[in-house]
PDB file of N, CA and C in Angstrom:
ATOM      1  N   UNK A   1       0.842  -1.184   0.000  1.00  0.00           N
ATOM      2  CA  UNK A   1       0.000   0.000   0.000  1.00  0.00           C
ATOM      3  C   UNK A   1       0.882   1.241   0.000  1.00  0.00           C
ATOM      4  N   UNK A   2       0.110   2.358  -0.458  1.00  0.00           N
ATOM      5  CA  UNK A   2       1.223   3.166  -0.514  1.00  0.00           C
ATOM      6  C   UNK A   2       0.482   4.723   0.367  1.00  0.00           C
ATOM      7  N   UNK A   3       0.949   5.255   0.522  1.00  0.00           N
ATOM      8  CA  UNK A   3       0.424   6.128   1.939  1.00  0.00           C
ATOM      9  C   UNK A   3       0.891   7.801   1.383  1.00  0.00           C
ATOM     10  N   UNK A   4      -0.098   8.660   1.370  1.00  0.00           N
ATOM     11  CA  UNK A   4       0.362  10.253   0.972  1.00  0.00           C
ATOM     12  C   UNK A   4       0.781  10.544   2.211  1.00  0.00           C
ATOM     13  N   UNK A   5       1.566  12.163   2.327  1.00  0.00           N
ATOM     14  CA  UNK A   5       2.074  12.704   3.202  1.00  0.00           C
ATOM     15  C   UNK A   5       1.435  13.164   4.021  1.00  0.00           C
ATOM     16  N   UNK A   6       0.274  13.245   4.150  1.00  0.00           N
ATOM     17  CA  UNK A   6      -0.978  13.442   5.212  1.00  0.00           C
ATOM     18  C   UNK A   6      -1.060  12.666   5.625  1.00  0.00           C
ATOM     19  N   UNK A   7      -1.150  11.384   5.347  1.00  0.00           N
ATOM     20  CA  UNK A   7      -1.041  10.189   5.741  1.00  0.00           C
ATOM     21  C   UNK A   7      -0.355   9.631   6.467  1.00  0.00           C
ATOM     22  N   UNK A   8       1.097  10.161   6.099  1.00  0.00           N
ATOM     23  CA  UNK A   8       2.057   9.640   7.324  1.00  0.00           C
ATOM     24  C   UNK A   8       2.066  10.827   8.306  1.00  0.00           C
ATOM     25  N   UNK A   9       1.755  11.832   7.774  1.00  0.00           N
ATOM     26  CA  UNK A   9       1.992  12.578   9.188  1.00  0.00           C
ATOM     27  C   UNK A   9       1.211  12.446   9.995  1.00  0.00           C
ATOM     28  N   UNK A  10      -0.442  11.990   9.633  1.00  0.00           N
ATOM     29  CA  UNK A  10      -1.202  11.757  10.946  1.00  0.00           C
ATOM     30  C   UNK A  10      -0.793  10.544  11.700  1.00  0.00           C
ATOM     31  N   UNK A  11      -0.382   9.514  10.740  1.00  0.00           N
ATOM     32  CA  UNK A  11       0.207   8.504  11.609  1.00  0.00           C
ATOM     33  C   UNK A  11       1.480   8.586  12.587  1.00  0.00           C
ATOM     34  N   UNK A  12       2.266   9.033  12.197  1.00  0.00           N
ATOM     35  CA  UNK A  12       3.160   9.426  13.134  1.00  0.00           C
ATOM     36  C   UNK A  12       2.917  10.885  14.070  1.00  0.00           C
ATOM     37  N   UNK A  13       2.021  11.266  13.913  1.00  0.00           N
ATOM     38  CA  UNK A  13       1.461  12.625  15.217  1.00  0.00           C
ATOM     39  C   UNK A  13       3.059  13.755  14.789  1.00  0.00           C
ATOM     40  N   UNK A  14       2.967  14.047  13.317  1.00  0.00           N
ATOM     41  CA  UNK A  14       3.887  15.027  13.304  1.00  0.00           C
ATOM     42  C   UNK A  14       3.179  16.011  12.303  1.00  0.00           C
ATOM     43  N   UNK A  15       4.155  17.265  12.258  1.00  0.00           N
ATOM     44  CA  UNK A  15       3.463  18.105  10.318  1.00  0.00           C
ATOM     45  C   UNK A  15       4.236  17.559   9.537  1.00  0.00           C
ATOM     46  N   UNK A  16       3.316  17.773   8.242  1.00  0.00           N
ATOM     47  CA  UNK A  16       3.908  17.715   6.875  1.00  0.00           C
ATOM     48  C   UNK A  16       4.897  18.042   6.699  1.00  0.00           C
ATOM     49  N   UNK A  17       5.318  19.032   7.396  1.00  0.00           N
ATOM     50  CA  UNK A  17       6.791  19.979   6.662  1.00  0.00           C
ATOM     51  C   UNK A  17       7.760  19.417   7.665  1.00  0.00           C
ATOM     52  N   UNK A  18       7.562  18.590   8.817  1.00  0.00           N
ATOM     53  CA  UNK A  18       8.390  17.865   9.579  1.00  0.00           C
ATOM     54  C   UNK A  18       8.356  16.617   8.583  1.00  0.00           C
ATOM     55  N   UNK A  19       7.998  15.635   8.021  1.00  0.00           N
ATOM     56  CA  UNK A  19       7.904  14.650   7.133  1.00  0.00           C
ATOM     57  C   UNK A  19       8.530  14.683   5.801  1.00  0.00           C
ATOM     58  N   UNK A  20       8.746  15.788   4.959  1.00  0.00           N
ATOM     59  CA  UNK A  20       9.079  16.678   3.931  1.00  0.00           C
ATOM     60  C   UNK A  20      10.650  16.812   4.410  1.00  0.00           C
ATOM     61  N   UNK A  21      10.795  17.738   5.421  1.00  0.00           N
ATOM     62  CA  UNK A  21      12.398  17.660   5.852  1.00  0.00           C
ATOM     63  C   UNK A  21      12.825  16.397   5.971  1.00  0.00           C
ATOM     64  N   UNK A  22      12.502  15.687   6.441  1.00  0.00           N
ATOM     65  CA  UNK A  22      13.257  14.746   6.953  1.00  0.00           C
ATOM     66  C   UNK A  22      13.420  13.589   5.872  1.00  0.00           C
ATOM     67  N   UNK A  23      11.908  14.032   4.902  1.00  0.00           N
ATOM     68  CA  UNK A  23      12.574  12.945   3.738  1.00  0.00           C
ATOM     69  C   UNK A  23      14.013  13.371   2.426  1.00  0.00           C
ATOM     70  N   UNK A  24      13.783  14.937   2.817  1.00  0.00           N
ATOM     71  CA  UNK A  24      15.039  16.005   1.547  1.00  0.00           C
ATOM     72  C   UNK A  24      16.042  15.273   2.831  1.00  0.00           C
ATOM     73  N   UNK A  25      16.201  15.175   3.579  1.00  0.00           N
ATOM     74  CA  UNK A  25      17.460  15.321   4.856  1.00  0.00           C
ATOM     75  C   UNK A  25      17.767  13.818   4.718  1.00  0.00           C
ATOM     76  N   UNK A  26      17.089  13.047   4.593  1.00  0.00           N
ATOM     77  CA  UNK A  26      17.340  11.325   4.996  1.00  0.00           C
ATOM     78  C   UNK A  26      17.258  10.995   3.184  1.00  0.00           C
ATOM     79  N   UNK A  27      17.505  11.605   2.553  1.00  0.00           N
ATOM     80  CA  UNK A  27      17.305  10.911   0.928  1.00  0.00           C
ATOM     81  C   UNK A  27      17.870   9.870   0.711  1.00  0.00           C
ATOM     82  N   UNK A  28      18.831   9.323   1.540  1.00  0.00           N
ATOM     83  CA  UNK A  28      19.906   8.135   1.294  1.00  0.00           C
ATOM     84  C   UNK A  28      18.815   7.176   1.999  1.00  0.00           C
ATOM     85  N   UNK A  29      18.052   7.389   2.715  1.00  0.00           N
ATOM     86  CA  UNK A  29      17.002   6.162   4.009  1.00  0.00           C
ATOM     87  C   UNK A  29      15.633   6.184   3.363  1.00  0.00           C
ATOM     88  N   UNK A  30      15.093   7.390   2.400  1.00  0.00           N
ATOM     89  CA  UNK A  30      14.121   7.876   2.286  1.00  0.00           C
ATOM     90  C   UNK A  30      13.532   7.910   0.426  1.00  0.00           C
ATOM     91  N   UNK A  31      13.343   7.029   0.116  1.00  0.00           N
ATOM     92  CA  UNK A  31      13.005   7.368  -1.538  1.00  0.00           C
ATOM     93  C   UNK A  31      11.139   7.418  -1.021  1.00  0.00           C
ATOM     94  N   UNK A  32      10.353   8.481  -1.359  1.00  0.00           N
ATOM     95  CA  UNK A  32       9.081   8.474  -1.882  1.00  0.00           C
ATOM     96  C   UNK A  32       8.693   8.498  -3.662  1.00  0.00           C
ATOM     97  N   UNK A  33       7.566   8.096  -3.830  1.00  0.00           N
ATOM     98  CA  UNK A  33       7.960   8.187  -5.263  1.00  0.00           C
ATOM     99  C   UNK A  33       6.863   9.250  -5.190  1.00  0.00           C
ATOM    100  N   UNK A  34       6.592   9.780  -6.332  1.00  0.00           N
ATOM    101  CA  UNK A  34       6.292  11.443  -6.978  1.00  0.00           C
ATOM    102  C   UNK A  34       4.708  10.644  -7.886  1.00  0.00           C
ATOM    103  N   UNK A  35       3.579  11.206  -7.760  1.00  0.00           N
ATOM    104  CA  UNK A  35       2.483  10.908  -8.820  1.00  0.00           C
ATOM    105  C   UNK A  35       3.074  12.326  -9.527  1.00  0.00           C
ATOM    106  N   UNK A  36       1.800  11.970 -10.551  1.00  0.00           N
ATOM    107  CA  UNK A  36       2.243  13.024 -11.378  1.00  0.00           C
ATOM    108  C   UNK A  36       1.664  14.757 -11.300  1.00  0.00           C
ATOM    109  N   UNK A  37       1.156  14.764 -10.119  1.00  0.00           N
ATOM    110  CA  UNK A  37       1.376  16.118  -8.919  1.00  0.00           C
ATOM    111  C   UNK A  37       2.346  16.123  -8.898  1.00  0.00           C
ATOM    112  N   UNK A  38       3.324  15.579  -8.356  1.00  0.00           N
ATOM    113  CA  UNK A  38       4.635  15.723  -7.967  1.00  0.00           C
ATOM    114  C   UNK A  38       4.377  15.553  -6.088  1.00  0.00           C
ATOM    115  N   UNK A  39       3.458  14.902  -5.803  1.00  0.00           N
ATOM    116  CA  UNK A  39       2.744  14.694  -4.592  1.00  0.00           C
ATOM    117  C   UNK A  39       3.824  13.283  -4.388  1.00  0.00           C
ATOM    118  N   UNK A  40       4.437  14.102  -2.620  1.00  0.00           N
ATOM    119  CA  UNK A  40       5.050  12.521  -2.036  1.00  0.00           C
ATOM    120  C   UNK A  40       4.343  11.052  -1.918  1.00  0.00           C
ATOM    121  N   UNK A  41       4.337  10.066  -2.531  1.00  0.00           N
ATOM    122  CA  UNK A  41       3.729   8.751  -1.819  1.00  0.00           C
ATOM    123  C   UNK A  41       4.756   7.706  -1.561  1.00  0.00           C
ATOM    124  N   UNK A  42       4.400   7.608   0.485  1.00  0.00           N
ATOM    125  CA  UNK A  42       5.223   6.628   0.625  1.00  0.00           C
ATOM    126  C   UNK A  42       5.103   5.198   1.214  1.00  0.00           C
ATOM    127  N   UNK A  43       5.904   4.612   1.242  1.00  0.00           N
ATOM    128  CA  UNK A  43       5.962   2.756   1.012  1.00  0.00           C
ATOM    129  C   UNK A  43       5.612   2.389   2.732  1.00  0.00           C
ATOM    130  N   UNK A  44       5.501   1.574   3.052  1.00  0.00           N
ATOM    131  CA  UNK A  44       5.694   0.542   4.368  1.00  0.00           C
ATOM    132  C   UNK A  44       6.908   0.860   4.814  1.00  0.00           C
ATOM    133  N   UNK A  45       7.827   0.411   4.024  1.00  0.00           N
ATOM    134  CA  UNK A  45       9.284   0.449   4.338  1.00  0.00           C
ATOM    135  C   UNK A  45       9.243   1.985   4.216  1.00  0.00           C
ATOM    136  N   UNK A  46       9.170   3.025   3.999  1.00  0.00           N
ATOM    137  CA  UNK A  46      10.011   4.341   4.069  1.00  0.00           C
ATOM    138  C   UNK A  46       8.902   4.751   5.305  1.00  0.00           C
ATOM    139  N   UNK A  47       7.513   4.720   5.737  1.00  0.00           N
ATOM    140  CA  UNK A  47       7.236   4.535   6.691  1.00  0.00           C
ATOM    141  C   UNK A  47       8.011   4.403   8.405  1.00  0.00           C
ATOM    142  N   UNK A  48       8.265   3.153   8.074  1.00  0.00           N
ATOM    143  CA  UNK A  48       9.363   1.882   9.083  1.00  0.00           C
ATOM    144  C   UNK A  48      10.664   3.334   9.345  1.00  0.00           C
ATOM    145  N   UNK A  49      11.428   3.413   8.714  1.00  0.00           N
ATOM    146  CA  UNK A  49      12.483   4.536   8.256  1.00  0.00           C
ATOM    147  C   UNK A  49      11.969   5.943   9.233  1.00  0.00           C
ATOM    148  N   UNK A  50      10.876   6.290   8.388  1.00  0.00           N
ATOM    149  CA  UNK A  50      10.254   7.554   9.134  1.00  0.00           C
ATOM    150  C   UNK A  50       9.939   7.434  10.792  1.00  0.00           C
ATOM    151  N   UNK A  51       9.860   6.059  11.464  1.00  0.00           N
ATOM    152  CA  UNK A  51       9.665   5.878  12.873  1.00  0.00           C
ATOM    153  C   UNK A  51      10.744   5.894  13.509  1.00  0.00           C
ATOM    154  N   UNK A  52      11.619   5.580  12.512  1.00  0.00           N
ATOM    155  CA  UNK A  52      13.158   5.016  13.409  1.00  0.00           C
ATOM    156  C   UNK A  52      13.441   6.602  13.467  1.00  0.00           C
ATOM    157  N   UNK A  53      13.640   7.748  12.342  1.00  0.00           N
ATOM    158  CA  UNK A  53      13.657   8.748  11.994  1.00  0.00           C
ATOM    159  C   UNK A  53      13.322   9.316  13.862  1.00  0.00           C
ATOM    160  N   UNK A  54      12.110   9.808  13.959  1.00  0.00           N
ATOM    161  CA  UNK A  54      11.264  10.162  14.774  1.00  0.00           C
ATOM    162  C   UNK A  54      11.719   9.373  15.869  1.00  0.00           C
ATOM    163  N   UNK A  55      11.539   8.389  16.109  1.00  0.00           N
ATOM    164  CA  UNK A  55      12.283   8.183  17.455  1.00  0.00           C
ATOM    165  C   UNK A  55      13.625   8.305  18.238  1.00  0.00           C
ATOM    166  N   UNK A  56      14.628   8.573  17.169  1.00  0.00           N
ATOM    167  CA  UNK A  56      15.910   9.008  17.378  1.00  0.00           C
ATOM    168  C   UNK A  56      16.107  10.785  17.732  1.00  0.00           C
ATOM    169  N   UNK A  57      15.153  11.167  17.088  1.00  0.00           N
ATOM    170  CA  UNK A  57      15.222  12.548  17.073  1.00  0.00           C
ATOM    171  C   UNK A  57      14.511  12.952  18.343  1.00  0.00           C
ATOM    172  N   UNK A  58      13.217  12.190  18.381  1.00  0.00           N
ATOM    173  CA  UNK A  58      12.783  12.749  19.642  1.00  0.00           C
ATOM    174  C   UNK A  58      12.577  12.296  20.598  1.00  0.00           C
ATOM    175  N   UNK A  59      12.878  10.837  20.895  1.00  0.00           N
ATOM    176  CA  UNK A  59      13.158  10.335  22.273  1.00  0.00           C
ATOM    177  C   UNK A  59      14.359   9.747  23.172  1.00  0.00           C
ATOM    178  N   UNK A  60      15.284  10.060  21.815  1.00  0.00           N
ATOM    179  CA  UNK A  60      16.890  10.113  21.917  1.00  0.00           C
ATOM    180  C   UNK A  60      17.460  11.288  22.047  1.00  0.00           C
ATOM    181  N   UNK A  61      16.497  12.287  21.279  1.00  0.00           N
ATOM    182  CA  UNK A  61      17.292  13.348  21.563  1.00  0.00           C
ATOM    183  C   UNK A  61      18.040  13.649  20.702  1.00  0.00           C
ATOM    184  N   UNK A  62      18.754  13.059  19.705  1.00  0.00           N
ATOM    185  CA  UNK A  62      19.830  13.183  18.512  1.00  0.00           C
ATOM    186  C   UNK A  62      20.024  13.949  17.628  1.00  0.00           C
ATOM    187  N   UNK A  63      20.922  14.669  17.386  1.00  0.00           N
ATOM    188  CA  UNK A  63      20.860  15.771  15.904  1.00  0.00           C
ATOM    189  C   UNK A  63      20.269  15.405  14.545  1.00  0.00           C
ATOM    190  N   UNK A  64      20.057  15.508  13.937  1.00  0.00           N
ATOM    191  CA  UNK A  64      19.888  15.293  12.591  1.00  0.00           C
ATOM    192  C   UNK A  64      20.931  14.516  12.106  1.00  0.00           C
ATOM    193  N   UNK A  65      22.316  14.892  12.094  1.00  0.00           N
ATOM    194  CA  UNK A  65      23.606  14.259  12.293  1.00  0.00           C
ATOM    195  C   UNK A  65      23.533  13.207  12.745  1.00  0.00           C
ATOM    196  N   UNK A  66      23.168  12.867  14.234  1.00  0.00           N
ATOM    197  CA  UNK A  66      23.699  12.041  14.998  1.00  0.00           C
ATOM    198  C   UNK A  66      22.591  10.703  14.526  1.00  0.00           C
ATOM    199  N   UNK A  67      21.766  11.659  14.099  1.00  0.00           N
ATOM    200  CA  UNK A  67      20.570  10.350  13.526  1.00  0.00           C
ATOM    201  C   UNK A  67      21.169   9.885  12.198  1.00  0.00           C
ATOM    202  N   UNK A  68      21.449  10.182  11.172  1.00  0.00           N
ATOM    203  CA  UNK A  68      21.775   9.937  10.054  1.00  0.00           C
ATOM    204  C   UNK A  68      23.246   8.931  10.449  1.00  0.00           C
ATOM    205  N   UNK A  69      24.166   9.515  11.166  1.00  0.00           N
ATOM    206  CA  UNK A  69      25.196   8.520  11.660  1.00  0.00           C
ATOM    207  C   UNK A  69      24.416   7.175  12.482  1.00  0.00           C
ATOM    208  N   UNK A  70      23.705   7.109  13.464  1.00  0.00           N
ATOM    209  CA  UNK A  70      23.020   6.249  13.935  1.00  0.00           C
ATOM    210  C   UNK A  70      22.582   5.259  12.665  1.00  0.00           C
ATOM    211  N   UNK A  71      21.811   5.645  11.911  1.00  0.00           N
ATOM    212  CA  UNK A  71      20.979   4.698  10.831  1.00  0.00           C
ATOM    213  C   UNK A  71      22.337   3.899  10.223  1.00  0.00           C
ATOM    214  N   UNK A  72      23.020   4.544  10.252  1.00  0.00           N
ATOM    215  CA  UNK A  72      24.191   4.121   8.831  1.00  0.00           C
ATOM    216  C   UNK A  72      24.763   2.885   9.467  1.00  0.00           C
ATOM    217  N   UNK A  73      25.080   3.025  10.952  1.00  0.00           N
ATOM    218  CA  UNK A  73      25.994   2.353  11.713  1.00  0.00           C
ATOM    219  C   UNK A  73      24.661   1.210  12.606  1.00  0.00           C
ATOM    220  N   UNK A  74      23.820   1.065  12.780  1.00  0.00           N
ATOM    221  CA  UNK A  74      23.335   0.310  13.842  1.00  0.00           C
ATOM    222  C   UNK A  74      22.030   0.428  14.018  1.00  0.00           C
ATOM    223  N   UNK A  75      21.526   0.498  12.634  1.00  0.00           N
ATOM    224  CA  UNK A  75      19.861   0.658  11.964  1.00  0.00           C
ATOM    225  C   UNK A  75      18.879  -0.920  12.788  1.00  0.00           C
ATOM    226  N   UNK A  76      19.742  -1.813  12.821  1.00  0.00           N
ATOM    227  CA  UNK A  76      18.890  -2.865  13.351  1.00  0.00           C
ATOM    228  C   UNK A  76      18.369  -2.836  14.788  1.00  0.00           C
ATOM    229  N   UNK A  77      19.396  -2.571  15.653  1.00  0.00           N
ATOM    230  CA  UNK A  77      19.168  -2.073  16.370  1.00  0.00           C
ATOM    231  C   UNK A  77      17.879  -1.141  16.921  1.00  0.00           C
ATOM    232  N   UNK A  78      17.983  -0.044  16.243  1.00  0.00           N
ATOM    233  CA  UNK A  78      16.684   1.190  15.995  1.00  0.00           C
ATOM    234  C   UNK A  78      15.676   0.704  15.651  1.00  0.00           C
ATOM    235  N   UNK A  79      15.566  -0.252  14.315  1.00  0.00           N
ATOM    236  CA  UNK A  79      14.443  -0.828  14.646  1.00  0.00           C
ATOM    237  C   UNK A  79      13.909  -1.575  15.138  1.00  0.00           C
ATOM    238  N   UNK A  80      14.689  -2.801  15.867  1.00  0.00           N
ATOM    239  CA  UNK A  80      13.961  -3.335  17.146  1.00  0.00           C
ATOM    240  C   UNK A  80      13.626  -2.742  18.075  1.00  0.00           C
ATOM    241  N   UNK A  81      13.920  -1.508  18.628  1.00  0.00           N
ATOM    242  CA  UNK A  81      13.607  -0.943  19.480  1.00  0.00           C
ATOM    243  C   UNK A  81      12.326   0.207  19.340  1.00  0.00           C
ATOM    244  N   UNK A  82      12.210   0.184  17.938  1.00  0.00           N
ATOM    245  CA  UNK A  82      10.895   1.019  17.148  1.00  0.00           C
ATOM    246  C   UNK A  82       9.933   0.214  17.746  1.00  0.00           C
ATOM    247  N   UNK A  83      10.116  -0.867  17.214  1.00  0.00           N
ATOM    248  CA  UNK A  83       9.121  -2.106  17.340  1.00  0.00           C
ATOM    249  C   UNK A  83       9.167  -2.495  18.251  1.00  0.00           C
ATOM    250  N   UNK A  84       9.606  -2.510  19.187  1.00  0.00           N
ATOM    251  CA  UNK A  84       9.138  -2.628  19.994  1.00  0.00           C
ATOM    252  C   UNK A  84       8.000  -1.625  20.862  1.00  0.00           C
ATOM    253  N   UNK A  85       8.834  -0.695  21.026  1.00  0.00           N
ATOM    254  CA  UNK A  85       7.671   0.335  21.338  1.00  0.00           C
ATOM    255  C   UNK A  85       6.537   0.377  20.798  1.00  0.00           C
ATOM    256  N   UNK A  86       6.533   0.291  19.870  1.00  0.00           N
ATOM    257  CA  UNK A  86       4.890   0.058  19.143  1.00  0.00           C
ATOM    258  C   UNK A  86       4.314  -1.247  19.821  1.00  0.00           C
ATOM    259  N   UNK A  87       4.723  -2.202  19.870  1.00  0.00           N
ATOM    260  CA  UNK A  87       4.119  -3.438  20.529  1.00  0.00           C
ATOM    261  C   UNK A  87       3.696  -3.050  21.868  1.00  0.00           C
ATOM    262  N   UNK A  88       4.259  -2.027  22.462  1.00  0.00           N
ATOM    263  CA  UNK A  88       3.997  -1.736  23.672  1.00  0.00           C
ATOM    264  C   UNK A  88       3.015  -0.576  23.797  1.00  0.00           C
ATOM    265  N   UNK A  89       3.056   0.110  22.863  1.00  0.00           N
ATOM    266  CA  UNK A  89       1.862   0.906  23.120  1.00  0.00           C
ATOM    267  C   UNK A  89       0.584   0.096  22.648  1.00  0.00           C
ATOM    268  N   UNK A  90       0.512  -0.663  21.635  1.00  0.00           N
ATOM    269  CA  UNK A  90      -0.337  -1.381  21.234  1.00  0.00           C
ATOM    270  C   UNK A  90      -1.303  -1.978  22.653  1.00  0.00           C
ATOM    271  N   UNK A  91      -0.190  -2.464  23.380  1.00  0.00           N
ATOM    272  CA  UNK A  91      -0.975  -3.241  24.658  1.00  0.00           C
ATOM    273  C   UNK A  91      -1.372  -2.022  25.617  1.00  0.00           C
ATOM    274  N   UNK A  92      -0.827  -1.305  25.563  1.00  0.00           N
ATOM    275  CA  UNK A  92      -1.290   0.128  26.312  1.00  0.00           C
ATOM    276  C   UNK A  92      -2.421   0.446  25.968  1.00  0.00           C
ATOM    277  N   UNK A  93      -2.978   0.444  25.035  1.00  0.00           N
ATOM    278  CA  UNK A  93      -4.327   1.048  24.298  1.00  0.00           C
ATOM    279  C   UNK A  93      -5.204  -0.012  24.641  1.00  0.00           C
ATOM    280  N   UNK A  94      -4.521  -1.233  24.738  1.00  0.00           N
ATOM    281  CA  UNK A  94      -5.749  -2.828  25.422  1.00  0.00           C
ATOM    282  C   UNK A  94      -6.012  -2.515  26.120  1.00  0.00           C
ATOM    283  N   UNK A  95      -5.510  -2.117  26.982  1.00  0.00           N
ATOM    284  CA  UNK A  95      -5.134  -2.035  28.572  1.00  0.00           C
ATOM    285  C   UNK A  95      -6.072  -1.198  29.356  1.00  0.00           C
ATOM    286  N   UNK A  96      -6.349   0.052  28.284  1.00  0.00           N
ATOM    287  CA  UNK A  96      -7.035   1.483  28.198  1.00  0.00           C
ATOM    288  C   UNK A  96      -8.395   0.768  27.854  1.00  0.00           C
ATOM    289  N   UNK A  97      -8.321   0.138  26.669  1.00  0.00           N
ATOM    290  CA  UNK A  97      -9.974   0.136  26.702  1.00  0.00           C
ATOM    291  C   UNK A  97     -10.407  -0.886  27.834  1.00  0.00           C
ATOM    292  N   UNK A  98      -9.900  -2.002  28.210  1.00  0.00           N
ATOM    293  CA  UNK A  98     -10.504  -2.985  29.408  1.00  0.00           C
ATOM    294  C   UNK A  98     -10.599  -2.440  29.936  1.00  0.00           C
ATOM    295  N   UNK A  99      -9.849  -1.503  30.376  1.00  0.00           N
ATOM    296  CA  UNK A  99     -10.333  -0.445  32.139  1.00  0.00           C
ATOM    297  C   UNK A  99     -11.383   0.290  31.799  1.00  0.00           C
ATOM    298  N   UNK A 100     -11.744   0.866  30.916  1.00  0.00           N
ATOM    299  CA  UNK A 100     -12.903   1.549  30.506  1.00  0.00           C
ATOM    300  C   UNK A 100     -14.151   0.097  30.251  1.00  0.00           C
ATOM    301  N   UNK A 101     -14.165  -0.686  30.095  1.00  0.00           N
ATOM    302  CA  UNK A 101     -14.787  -1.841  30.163  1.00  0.00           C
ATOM    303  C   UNK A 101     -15.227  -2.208  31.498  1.00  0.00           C
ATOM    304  N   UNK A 102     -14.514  -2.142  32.396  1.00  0.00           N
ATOM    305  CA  UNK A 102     -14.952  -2.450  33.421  1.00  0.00           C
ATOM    306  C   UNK A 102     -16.307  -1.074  34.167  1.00  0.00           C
TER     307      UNK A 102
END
């Protein structure tokens, strides 16, 4: 499936023009392909990229730099630890509605 830039930005709880930078900034991590708008659409995988992106930056804390060095050197890493977090909020949101269940 392939996902517009509204699209990922609501999914990841960021703006457009935060999604936009970071795909001109990460072009080596980041191919979207172009309709013929010239409108970003992007993949699963550049998605995946865009979380690791976002979580380095903002719950690591990392430069732009230090993220782009991060990916290059120890990307597997980042994303097990993406994924994980998502697995964990996932059960967080269970968790949320059973208590509201009760």
């Amino acid at each position: 499936m392939i996902y517009t830039m509204g699209e990922v930005a609501e999914m990841l709880g960021e703006n457009a023009s935060a999604i936009r930078y970071w795909s001109n900034y990460f072009e080596k991590f980041i191919k979207p392909q172009r309709n013929a708008k010239g409108n970003r659409l992007y993949h699963p995988e550049d998605i995946e990229t865009l979380k690791q992106i976002q979580y380095l930056l903002k719950n690591q804390g990392l430069t732009l730099e230090g993220t782009r060095q991060r990916l290059t050197e120890d990307r597997r890493t980042v994303d097990k630890r993406v994924k994980a977090i998502g697995i964990l909020k996932g059960i967080r949101e269970e968790l949320v509605e059973v208590r509201r269940a009760l």
